[in-house]
PDB file of N, CA and C in Angstrom:
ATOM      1  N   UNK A   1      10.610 -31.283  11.385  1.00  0.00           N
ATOM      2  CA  UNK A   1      10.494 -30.242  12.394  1.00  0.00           C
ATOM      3  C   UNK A   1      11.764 -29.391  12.416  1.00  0.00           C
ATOM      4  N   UNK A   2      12.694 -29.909  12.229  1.00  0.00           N
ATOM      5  CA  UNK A   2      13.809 -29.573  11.870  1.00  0.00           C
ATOM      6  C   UNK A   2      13.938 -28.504  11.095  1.00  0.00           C
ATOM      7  N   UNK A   3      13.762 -28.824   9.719  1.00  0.00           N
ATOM      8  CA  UNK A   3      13.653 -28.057   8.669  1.00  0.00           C
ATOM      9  C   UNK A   3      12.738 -27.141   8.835  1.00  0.00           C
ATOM     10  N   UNK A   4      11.546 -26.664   9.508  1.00  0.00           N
ATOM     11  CA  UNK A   4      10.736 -25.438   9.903  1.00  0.00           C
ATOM     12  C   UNK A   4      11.466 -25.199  10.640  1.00  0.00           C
ATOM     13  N   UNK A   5      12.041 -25.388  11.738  1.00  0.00           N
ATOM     14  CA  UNK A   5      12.862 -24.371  12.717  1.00  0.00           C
ATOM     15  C   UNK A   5      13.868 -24.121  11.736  1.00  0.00           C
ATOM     16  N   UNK A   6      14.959 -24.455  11.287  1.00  0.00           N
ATOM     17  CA  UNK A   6      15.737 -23.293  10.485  1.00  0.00           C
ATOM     18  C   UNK A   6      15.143 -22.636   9.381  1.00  0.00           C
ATOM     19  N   UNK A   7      14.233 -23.014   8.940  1.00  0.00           N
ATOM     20  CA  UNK A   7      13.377 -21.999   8.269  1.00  0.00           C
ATOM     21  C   UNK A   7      12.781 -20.475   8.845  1.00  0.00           C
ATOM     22  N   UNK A   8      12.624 -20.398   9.921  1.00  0.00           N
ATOM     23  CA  UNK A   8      11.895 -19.627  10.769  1.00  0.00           C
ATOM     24  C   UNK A   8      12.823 -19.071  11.019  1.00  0.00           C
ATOM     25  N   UNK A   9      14.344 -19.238  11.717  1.00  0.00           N
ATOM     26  CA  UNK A   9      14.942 -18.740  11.617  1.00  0.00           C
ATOM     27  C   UNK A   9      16.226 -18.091  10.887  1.00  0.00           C
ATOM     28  N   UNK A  10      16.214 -18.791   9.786  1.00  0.00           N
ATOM     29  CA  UNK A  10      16.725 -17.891   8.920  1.00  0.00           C
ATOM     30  C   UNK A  10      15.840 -16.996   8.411  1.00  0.00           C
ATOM     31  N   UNK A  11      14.599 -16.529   8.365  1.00  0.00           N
ATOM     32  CA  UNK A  11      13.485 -15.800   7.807  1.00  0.00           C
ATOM     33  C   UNK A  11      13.608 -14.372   8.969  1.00  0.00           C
ATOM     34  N   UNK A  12      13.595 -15.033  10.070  1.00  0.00           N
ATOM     35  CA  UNK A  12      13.690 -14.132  10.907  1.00  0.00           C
ATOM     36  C   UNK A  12      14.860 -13.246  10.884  1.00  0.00           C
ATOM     37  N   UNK A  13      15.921 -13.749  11.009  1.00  0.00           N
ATOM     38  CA  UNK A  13      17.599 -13.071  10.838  1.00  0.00           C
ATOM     39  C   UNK A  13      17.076 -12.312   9.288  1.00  0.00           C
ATOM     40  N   UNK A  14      16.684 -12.822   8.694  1.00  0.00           N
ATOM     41  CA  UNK A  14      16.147 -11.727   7.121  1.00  0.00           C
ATOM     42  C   UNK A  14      15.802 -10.402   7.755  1.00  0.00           C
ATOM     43  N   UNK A  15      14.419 -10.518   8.320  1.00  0.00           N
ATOM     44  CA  UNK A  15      13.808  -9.500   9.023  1.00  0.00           C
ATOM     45  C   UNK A  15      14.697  -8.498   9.613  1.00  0.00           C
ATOM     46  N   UNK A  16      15.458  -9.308  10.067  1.00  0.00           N
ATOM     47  CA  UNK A  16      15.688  -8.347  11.723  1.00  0.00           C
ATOM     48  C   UNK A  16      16.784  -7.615  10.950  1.00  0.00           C
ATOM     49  N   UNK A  17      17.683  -8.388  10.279  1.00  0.00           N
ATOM     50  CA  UNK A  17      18.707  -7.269   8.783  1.00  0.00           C
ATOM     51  C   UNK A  17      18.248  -5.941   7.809  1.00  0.00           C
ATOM     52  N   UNK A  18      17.282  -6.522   7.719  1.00  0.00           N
ATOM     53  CA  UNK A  18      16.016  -5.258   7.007  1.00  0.00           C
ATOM     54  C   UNK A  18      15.693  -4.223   8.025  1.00  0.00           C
ATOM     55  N   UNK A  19      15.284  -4.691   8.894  1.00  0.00           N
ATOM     56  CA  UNK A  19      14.642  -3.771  10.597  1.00  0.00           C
ATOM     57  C   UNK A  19      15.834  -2.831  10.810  1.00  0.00           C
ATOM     58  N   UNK A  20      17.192  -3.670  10.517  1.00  0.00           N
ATOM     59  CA  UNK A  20      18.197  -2.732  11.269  1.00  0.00           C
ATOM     60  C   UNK A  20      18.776  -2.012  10.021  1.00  0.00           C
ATOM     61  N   UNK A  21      19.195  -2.239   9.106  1.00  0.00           N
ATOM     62  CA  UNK A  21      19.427  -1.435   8.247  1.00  0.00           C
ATOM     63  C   UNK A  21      18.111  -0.408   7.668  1.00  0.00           C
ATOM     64  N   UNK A  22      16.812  -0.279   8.202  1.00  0.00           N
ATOM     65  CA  UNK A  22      15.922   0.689   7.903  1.00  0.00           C
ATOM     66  C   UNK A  22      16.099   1.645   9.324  1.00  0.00           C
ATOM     67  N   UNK A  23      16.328   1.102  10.721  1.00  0.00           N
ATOM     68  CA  UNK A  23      16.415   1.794  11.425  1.00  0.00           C
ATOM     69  C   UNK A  23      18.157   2.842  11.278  1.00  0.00           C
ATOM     70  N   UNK A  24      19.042   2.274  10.856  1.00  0.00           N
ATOM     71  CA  UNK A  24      19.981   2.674  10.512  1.00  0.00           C
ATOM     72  C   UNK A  24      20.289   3.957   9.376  1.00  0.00           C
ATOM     73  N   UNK A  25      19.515   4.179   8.901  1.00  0.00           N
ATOM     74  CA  UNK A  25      19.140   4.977   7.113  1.00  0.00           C
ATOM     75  C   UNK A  25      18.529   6.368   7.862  1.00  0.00           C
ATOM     76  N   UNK A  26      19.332   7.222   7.373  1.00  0.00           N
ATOM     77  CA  UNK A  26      18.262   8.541   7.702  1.00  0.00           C
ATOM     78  C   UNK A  26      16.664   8.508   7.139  1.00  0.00           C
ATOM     79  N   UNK A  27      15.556   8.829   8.025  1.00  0.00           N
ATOM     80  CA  UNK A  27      14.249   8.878   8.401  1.00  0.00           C
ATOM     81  C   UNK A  27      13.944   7.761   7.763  1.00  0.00           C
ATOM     82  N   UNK A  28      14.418   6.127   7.701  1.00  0.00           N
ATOM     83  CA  UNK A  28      14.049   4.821   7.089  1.00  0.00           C
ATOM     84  C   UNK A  28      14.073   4.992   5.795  1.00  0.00           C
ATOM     85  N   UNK A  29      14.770   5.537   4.699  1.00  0.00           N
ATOM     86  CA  UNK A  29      14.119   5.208   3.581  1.00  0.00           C
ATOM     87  C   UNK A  29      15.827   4.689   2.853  1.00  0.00           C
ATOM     88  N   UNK A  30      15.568   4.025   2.496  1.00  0.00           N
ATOM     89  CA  UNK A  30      16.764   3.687   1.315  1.00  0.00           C
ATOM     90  C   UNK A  30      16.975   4.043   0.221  1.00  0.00           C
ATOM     91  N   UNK A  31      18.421   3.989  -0.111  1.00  0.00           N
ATOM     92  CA  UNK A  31      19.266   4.606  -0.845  1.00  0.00           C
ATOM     93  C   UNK A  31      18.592   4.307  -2.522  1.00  0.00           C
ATOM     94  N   UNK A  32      18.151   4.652  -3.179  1.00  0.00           N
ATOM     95  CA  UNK A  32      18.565   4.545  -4.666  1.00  0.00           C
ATOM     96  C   UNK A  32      17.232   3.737  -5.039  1.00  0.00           C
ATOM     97  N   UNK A  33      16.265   4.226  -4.483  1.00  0.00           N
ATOM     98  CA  UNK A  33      14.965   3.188  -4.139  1.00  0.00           C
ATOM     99  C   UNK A  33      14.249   3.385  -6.111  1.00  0.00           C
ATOM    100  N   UNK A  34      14.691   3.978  -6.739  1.00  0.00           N
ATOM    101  CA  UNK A  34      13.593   4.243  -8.616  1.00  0.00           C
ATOM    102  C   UNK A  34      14.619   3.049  -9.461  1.00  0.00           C
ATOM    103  N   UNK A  35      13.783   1.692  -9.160  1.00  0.00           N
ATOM    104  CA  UNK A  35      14.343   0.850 -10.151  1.00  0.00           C
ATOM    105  C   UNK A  35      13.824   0.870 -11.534  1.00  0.00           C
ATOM    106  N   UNK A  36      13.386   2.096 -12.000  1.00  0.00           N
ATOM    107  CA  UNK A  36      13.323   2.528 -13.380  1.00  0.00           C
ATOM    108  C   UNK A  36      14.334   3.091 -13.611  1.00  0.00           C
ATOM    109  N   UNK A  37      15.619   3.636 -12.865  1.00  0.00           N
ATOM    110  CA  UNK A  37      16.729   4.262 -13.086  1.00  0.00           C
ATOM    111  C   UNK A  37      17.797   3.173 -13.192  1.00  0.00           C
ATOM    112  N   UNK A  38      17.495   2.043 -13.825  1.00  0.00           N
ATOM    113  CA  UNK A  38      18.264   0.970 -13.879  1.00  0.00           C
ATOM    114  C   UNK A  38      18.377   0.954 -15.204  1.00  0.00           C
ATOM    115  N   UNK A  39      19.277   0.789 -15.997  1.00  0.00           N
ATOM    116  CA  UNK A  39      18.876   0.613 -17.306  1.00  0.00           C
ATOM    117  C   UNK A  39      19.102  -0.868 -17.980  1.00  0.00           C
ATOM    118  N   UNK A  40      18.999  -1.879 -16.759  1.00  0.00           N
ATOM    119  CA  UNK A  40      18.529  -3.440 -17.362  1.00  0.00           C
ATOM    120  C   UNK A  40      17.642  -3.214 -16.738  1.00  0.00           C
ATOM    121  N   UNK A  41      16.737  -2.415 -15.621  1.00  0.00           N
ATOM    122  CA  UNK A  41      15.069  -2.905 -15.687  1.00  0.00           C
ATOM    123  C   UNK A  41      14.121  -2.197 -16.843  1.00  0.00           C
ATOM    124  N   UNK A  42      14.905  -0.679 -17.181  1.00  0.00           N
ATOM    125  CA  UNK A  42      13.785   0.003 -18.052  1.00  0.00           C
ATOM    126  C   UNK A  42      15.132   0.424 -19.207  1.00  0.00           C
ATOM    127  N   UNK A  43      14.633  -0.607 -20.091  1.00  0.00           N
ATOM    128  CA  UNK A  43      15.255  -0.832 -21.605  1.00  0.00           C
ATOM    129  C   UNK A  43      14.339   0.424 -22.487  1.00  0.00           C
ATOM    130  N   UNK A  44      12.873   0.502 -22.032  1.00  0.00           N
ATOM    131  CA  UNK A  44      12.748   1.693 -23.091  1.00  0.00           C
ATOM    132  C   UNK A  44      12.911   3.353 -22.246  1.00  0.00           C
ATOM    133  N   UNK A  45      13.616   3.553 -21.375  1.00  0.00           N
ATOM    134  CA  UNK A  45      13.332   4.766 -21.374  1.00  0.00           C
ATOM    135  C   UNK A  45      12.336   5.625 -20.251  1.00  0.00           C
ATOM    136  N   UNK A  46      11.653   5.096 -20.183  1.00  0.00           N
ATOM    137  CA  UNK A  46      10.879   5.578 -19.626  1.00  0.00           C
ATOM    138  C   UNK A  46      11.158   6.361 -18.139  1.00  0.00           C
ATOM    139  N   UNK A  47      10.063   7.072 -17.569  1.00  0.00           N
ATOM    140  CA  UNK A  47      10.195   7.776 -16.493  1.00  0.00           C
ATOM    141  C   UNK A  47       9.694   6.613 -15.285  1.00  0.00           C
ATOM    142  N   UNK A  48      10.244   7.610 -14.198  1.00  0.00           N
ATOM    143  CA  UNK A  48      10.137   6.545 -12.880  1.00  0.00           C
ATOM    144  C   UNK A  48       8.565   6.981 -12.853  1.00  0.00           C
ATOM    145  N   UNK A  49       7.649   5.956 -11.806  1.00  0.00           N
ATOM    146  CA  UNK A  49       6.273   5.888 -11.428  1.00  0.00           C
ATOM    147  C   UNK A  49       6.635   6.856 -10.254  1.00  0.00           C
ATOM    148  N   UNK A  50       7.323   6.629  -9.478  1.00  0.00           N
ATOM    149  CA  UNK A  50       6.996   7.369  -8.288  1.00  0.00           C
ATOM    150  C   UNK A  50       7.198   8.695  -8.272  1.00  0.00           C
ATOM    151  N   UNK A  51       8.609   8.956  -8.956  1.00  0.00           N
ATOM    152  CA  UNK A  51       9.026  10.613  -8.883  1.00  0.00           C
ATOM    153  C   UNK A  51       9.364  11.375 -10.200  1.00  0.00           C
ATOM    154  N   UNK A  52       8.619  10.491 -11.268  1.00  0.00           N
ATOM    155  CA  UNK A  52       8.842  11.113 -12.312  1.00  0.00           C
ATOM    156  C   UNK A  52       9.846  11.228 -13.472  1.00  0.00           C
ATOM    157  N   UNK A  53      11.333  10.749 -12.463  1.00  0.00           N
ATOM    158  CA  UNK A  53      12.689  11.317 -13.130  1.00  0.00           C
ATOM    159  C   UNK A  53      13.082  10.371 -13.965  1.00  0.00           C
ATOM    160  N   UNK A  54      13.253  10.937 -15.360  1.00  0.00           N
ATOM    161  CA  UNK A  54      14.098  10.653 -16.248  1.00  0.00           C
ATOM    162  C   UNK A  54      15.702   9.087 -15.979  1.00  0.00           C
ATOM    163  N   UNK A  55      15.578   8.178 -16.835  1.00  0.00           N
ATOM    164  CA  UNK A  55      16.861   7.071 -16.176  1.00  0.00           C
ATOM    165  C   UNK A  55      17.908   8.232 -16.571  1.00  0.00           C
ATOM    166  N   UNK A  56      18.272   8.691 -17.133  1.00  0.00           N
ATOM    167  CA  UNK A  56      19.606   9.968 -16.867  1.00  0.00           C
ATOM    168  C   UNK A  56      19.557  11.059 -16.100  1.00  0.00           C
ATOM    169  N   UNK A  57      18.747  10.668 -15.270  1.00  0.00           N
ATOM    170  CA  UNK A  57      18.802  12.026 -13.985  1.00  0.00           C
ATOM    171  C   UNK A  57      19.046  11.243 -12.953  1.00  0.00           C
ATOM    172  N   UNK A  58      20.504  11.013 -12.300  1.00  0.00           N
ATOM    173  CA  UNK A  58      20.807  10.155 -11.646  1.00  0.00           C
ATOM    174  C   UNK A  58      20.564  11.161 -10.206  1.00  0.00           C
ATOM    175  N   UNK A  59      19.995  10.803  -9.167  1.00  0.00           N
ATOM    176  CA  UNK A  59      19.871  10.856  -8.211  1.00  0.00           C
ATOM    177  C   UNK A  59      18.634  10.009  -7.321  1.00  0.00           C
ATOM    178  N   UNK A  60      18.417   9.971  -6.256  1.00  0.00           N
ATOM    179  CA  UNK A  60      17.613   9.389  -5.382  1.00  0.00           C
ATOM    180  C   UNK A  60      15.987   9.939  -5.708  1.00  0.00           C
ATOM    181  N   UNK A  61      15.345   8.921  -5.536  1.00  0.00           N
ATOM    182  CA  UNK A  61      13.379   9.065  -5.968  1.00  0.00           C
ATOM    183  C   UNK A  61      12.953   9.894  -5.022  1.00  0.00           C
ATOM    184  N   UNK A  62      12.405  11.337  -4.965  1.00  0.00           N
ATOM    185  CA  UNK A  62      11.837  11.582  -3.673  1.00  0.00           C
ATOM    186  C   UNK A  62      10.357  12.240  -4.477  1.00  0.00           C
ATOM    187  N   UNK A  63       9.534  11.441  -3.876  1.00  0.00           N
ATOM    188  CA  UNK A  63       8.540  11.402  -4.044  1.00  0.00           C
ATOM    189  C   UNK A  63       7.589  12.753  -3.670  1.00  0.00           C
ATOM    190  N   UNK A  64       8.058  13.790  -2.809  1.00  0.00           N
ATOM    191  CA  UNK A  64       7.922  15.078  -2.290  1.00  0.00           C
ATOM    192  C   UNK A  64       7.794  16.461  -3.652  1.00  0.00           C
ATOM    193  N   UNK A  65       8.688  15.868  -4.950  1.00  0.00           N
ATOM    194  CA  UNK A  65       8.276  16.916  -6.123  1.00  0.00           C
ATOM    195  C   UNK A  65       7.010  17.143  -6.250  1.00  0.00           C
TER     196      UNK A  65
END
């Protein structure tokens, strides 16, 4: 019983870190969100899914192009 209560609450303190650093972020969205602009996740190259951009077009995904 033990071990579910600090489970629950360390899960929760997760949450509530996420909650506040999204409420914290201009209009909720986070920083640097196209992990295709990583170049250990996308080894070939490729373009981001969401916004299109090139891994050498370093700036933030906005999905609004």
């Amino acid at each position: 019983m033990k071990l579910l209560l600090i489970t629950l609450v360390l899960l929760g303190l997760a949450f509530a870190g996420i909650a506040i650093k999204i409420w914290g972020k201009k209009d909720g969205k986070f920083a640097g969100t196209c992990a295709s602009q990583s170049p250990f996740l996308n080894k070939d190259g490729q373009a981001c899914g969401m916004c299109g951009k090139m891994p050498d077009e370093i700036g933030t995904c906005d999905t609004k192009n």
